[in-house]
Protein backbone atom coordinates (compact mmCIF):
# COMPACT_ATOMS: atom_id res chain seq x y z
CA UNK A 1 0.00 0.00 0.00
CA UNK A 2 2.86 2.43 0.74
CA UNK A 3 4.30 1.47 -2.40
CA UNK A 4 0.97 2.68 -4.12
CA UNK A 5 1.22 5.46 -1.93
CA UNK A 6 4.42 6.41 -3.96
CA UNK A 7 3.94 6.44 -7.13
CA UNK A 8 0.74 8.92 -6.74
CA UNK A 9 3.10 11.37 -4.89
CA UNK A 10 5.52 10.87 -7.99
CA UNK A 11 3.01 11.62 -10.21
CA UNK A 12 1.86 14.43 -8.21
CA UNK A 13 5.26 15.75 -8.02
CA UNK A 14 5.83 15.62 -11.56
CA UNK A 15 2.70 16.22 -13.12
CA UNK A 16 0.37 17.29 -10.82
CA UNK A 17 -2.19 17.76 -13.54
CA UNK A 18 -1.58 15.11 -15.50
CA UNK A 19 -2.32 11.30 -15.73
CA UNK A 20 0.59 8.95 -16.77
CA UNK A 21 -0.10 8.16 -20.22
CA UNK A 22 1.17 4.51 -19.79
CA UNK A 23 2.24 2.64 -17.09
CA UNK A 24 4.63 -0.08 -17.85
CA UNK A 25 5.44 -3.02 -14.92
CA UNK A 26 7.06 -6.36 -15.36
CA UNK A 27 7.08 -9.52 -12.87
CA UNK A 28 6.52 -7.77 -9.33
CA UNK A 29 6.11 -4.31 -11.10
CA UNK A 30 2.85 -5.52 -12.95
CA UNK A 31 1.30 -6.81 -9.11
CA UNK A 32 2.53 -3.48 -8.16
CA UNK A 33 0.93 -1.46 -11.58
CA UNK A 34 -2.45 -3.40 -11.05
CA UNK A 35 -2.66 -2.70 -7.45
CA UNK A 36 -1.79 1.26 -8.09
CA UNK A 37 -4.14 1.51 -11.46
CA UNK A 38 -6.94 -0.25 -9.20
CA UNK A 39 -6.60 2.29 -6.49
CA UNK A 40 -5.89 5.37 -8.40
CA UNK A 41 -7.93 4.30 -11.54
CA UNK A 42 -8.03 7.95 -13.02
CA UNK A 43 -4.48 8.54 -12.93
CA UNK A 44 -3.32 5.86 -15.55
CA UNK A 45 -3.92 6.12 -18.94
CA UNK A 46 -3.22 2.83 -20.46
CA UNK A 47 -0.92 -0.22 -19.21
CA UNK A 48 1.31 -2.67 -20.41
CA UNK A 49 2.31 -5.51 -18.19
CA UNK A 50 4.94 -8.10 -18.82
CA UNK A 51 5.94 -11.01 -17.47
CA UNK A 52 2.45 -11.29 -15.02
CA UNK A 53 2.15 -11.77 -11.51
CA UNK A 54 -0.08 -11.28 -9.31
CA UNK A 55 1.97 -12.81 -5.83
CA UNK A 56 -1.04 -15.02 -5.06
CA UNK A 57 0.75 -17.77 -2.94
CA UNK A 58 1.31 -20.64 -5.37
CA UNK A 59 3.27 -18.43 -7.40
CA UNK A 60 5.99 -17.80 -4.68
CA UNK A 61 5.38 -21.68 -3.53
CA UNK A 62 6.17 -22.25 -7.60
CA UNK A 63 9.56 -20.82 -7.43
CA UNK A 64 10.57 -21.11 -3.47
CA UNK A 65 8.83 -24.15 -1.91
CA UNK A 66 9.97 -27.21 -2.27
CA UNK A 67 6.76 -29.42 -2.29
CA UNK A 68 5.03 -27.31 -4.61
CA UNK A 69 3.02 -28.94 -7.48
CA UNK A 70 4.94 -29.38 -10.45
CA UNK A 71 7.14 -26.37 -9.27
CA UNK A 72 10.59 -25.23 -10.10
CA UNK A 73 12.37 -27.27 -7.56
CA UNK A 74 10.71 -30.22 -9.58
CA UNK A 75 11.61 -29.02 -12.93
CA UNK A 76 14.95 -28.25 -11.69
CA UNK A 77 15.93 -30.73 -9.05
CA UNK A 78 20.38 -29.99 -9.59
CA UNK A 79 19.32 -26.07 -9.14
CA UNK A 80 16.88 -26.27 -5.94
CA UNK A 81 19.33 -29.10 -4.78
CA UNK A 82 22.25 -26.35 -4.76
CA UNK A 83 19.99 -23.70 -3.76
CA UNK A 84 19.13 -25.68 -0.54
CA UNK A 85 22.54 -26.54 -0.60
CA UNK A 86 23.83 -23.29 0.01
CA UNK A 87 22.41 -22.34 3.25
CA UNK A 88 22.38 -25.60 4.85
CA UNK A 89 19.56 -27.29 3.90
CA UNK A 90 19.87 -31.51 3.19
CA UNK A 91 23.47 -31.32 5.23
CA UNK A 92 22.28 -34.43 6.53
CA UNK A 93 20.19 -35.72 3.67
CA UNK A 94 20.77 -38.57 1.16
CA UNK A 95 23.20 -36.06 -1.41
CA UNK A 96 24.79 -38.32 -3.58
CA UNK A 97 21.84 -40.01 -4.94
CA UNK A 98 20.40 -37.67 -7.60
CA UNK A 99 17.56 -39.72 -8.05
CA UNK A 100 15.74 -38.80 -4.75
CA UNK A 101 13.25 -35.92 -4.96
CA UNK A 102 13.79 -32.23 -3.38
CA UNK A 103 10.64 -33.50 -1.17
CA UNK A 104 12.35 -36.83 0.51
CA UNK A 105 15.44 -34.92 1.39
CA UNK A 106 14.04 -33.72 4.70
CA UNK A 107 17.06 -33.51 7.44
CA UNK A 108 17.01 -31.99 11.49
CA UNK A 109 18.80 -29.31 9.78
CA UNK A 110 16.45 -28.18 7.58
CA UNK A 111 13.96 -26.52 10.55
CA UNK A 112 13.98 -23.17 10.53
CA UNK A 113 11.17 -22.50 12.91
CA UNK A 114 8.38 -24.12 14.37
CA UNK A 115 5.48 -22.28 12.25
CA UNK A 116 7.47 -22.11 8.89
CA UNK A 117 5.68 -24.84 7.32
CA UNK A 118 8.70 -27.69 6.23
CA UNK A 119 8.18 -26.49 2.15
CA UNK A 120 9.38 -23.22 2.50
CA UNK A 121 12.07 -23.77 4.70
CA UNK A 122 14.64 -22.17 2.06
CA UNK A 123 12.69 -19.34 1.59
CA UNK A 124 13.00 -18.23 5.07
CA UNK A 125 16.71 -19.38 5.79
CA UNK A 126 17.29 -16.94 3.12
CA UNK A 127 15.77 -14.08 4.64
CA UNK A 128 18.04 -15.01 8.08
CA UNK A 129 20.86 -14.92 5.81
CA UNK A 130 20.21 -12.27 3.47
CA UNK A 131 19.56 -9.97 7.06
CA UNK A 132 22.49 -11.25 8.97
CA UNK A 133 24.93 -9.09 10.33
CA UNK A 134 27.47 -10.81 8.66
CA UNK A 135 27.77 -8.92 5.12
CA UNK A 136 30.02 -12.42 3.96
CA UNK A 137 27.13 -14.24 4.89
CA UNK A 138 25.15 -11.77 3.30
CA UNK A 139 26.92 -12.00 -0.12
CA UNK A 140 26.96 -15.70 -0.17
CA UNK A 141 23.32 -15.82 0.33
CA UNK A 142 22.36 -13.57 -2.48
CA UNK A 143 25.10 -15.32 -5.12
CA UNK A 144 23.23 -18.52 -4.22
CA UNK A 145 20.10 -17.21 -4.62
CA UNK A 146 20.53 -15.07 -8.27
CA UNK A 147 22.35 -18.48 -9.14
CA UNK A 148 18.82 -20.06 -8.60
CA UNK A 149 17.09 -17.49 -10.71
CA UNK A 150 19.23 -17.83 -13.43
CA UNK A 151 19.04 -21.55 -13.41
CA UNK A 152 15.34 -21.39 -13.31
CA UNK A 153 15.20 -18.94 -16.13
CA UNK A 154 17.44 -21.08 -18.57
CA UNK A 155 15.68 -24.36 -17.65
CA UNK A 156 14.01 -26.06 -20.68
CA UNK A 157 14.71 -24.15 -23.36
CA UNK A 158 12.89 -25.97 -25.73
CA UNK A 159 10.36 -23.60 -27.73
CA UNK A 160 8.07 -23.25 -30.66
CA UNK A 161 9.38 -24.60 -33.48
CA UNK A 162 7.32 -25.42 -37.25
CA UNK A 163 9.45 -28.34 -37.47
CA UNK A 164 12.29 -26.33 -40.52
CA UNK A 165 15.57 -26.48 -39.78
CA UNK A 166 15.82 -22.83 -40.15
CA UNK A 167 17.96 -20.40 -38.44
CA UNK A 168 15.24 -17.79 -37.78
CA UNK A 169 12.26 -20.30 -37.07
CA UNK A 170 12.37 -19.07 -33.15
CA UNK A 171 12.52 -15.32 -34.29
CA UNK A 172 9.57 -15.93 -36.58
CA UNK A 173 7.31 -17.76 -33.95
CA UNK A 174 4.03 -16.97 -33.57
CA UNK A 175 1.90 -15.18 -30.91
CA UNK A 176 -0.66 -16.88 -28.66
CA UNK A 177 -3.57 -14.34 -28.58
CA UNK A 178 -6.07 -14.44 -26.33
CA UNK A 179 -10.11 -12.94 -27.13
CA UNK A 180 -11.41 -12.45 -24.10
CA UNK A 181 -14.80 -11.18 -26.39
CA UNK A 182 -14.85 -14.45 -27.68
CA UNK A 183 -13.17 -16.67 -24.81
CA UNK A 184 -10.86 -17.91 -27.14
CA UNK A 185 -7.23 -18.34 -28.63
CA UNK A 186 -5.83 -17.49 -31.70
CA UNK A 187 -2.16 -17.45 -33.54
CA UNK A 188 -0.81 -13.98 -34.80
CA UNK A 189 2.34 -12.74 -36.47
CA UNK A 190 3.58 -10.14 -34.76
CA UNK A 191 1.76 -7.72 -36.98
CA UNK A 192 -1.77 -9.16 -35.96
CA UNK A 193 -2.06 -10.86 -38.77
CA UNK A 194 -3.26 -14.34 -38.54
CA UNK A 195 -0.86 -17.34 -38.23
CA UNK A 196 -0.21 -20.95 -38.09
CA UNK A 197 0.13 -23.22 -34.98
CA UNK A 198 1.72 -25.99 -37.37
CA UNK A 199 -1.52 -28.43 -36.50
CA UNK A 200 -1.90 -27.74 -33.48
CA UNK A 201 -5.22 -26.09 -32.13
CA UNK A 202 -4.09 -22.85 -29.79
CA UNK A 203 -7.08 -23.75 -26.99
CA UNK A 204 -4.17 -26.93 -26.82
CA UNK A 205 -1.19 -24.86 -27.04
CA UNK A 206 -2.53 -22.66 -24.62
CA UNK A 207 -3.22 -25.37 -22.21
CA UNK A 208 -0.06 -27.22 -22.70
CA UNK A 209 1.63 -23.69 -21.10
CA UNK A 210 0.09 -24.31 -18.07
CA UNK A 211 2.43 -25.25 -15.07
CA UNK A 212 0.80 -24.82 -11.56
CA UNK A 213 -1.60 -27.61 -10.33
CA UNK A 214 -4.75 -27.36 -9.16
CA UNK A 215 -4.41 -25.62 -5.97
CA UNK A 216 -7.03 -23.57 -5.24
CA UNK A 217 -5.84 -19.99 -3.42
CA UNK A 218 -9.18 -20.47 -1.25
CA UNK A 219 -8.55 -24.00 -0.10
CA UNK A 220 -5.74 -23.00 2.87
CA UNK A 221 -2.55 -22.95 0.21
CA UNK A 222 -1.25 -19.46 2.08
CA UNK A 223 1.64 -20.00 3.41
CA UNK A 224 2.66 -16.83 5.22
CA UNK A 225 3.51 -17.61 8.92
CA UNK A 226 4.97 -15.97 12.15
CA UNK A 227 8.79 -16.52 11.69
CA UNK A 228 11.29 -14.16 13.28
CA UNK A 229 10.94 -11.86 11.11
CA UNK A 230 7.24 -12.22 9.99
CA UNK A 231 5.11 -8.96 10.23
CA UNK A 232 2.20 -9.35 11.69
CA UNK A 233 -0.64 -7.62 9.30
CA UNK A 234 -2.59 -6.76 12.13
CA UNK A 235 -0.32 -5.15 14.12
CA UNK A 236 1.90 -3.86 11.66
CA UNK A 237 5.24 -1.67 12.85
CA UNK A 238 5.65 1.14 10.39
CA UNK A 239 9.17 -0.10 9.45
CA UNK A 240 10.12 -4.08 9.00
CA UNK A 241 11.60 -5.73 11.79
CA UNK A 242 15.42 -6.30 11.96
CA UNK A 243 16.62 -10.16 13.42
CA UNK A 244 15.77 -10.31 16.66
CA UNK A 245 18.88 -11.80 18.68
CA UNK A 246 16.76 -13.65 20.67
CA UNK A 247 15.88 -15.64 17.88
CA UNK A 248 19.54 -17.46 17.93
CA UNK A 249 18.30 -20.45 19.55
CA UNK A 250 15.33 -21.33 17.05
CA UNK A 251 18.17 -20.79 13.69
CA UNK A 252 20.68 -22.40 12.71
CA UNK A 253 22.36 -20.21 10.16
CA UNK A 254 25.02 -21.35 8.19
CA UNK A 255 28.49 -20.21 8.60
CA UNK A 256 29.96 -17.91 6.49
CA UNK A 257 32.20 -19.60 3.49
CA UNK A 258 35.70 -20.38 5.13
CA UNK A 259 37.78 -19.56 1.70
CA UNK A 260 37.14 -15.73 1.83
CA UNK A 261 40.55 -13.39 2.13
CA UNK A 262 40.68 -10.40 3.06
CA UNK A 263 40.26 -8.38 0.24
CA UNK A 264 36.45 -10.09 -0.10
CA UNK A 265 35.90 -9.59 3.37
CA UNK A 266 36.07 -5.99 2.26
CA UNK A 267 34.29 -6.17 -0.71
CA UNK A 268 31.47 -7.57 0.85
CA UNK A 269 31.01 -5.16 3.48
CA UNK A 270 30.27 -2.57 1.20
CA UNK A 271 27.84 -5.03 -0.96
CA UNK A 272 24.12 -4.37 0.10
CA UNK A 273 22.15 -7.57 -1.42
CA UNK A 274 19.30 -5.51 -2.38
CA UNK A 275 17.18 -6.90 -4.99
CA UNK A 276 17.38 -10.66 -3.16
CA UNK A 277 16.60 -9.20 0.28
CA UNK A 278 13.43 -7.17 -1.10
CA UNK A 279 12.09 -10.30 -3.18
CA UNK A 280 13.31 -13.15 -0.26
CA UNK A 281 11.38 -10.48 2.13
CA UNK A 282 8.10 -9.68 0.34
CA UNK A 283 7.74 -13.54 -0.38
CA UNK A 284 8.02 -14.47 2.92
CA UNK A 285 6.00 -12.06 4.30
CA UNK A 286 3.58 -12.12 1.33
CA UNK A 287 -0.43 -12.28 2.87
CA UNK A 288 1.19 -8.72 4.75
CA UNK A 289 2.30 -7.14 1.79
CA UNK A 290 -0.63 -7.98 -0.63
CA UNK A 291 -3.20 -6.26 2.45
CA UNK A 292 -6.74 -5.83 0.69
CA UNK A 293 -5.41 -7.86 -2.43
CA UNK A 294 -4.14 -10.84 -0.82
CA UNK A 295 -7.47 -12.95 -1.15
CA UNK A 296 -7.02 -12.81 -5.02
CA UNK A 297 -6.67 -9.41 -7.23
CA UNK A 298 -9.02 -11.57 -9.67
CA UNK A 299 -11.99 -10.94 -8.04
CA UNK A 300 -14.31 -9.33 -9.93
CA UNK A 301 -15.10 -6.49 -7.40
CA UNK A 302 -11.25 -5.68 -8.10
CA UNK A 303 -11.03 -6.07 -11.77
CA UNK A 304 -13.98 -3.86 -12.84
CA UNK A 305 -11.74 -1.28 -11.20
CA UNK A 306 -9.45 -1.49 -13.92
CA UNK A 307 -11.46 -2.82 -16.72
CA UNK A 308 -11.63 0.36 -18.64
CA UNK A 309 -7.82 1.11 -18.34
CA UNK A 310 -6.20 -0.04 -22.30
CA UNK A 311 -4.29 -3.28 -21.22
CA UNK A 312 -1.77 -4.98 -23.10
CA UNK A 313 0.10 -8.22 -21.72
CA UNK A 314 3.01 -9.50 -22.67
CA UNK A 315 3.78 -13.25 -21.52
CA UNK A 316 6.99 -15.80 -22.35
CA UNK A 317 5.66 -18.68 -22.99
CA UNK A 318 8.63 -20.21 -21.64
CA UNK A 319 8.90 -17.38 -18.86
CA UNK A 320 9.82 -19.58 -15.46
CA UNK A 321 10.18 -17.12 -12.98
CA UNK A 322 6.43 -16.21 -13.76
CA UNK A 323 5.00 -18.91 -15.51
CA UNK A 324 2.04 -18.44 -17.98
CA UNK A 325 -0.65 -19.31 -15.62
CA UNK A 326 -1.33 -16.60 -13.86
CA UNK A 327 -1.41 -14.21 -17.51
CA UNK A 328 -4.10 -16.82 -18.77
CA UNK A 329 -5.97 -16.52 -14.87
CA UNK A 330 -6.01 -12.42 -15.66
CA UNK A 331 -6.64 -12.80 -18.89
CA UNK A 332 -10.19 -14.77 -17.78
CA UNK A 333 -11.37 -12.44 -15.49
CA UNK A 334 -10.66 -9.38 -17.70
CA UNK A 335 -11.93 -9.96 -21.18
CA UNK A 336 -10.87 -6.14 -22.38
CA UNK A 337 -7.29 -6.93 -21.79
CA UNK A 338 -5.17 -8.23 -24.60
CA UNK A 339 -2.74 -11.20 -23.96
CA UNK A 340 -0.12 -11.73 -26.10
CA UNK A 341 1.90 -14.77 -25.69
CA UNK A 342 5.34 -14.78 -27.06
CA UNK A 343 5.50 -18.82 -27.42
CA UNK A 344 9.98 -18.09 -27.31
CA UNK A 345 9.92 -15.72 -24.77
CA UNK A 346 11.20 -16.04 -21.77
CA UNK A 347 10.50 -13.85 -18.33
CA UNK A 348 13.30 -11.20 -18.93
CA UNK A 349 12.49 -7.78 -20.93
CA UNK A 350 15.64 -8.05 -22.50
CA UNK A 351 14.86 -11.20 -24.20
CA UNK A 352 14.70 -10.40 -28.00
CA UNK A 353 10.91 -11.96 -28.13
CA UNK A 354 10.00 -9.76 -25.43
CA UNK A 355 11.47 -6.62 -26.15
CA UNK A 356 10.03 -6.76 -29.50
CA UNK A 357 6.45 -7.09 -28.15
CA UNK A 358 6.94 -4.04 -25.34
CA UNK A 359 7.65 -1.82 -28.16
CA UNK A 360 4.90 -2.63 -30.29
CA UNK A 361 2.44 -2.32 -27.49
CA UNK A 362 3.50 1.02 -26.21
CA UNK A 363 4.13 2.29 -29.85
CA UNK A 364 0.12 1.08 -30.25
CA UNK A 365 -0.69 2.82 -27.44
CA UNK A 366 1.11 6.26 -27.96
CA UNK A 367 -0.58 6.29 -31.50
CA UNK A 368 -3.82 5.50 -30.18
CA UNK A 369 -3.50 8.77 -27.76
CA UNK A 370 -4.20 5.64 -24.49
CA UNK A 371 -6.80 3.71 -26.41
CA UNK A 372 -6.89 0.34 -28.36
């Protein structure tokens, strides 16, 4: 909410009598757009959101829990495994056998506190770390954890292809388009012109993106506890909690790496994790951050708020981080936005695929004066 809160004085502050003609947010930034066009409907013109995610609780459970359904630690069992790896987790576990799941390696050192439930252990060993005292500590935990990002955004690779041989068949890919008029898919070019799926129907392609399972957000899946650093939503300080020393006895943090000289010692004094500590911290503590929009920001009470706002999506089809579910879930509930699919893309806006799409849609939308 205070985040909200900030980008209305910004816009006050810059244009106090102006709306923002578009507002662009990718991954967290289009939870963070969505929750700021909702409550200040009036100041946003048109938006265009990449990468989608709404931080309902199976999406953090997708990439940080490691019992989720058919989630990343599944799809990348040597990534989680070194992931866990790094800040003690499985110590004790069976290691050397790669063919035992990231659920059956369960070890005494893998507790982190009595109310963390035992699936996101990691998630909030890395907050301990990523808040310790120890800035070598500190470093090691964020290394680990963009090392886990990266691995998760280059897993499966495999993409569209029309079955040629040719050099450009991944640059000339179509685009998954979803008609929310007509509750259906379609293929494009990437001048909206229509296109072939190579046999296959796009309601099948669509489906075949899919990744989460069937949890349902209203059936008891959020995962948000009291750890030691938990914020209590209804008692709320105005500031997050630092680690509480009395809260030695209940962690067992890893030590700090042994082979560190000097000179890194330094180095990693003046290194301030901050990107890993924001998203480890929000995840953990995610029912308090989402307040009012925790329950689901698909409700329809919540999307009529936005539904006359020009929306353009962008989604990777092979986007891990923020996997195509939750694009096609918005996409449902708000039949005036247009989805666009890039069935190549991946979750960063610096993938070719992606880039090319964010251009198009805010070129369409400048030349449109906000409208579609």
């Amino acid at each position: 909410a205070h985040l909200v809160e900030d980008c209305e004085a910004l816009r006050l502050h810059l244009q106090p009598s102006h709306r923002w003609d578009v507002v662009l947010g990718g991954s967290w930034g289009t939870t963070l757009a969505l929750a700021y066009a909702q409550q200040y409907s009036e100041s946003v013109g048109a938006l265009v959101l990449r990468g989608v995610c709404l931080f309902r609780p199976k999406e953090i459970d997708w990439l940080f829990a490691r019992g989720a359904a058919g989630g990343a630690a599944k799809m990348n069992p040597g990534g989680w495994k070194a992931f866990e790896g790094a800040v003690g987790i499985g110590a004790s576990g069976n290691q050397d056998d790669d063919r035992s799941s990231s659920d059956d390696r369960q070890s005494d050192s893998d507790t982190v506190h009595p109310l963390v439930p035992a699936d996101r252990t990691a998630l909030h060993r890395y907050m301990d770390c990523l808040l310790s005292s120890d800035p070598t500590l500190r470093l090691h935990a964020a290394r680990a954890w963009m090392m886990w990002e990266m691995s998760v955004t280059k897993a499966n690779q495999t993409g569209f292809t029309d079955g040629t041989d040719s050099a450009d068949s991944e640059q000339s890919s179509p685009i998954l388009v979803w008609d929310g008029a007509r509750g259906s898919w379609a293929y494009q070019n990437a001048d909206g012109s229509p296109a072939d799926g190579c046999g296959i129907p796009p309601h099948e392609r669509a489906r075949s993106l899919r990744r989460f399972g069937p949890a349902d957000d209203a059936s008891g899946t959020v995962r948000s506890v009291r750890s030691p650093h938990h914020i209590d939503k209804n008692s709320a300080p105005s500031m997050p909690r630092s680690i509480d020393p009395s809260t030695k006895d209940l962690i067992e943090l890893p030590p700090p790496p042994s082979n560190v000289n000097a000179e890194q010692t330094v180095a990693a004094k003046k290194f301030l994790p901050a990107q890993a500590m924001l998203t480890c911290f929000y995840s953990a503590n995610d029912r308090f951050v989402m307040g009012r929009y925790h329950n689901s920001m698909l409700d329809e009470a919540i999307v009529d708020q936005v539904r006359n706002i020009p929306c353009i999506a962008i989604q990777g089809g092979r986007d891990h981080i923020c996997p195509p579910d939750t694009a096609m879930d918005l996409a449902e509930a708000w039949a005036e936005m247009e989805l666009r699919i890039c069935l190549n893309g991946g979750h960063s806006m610096y993938d070719e695929n992606i880039t090319s799409e964010i251009v198009r849609a805010t070129d369409r939308l400048a030349d449109a004066g906000g409208r579609m």
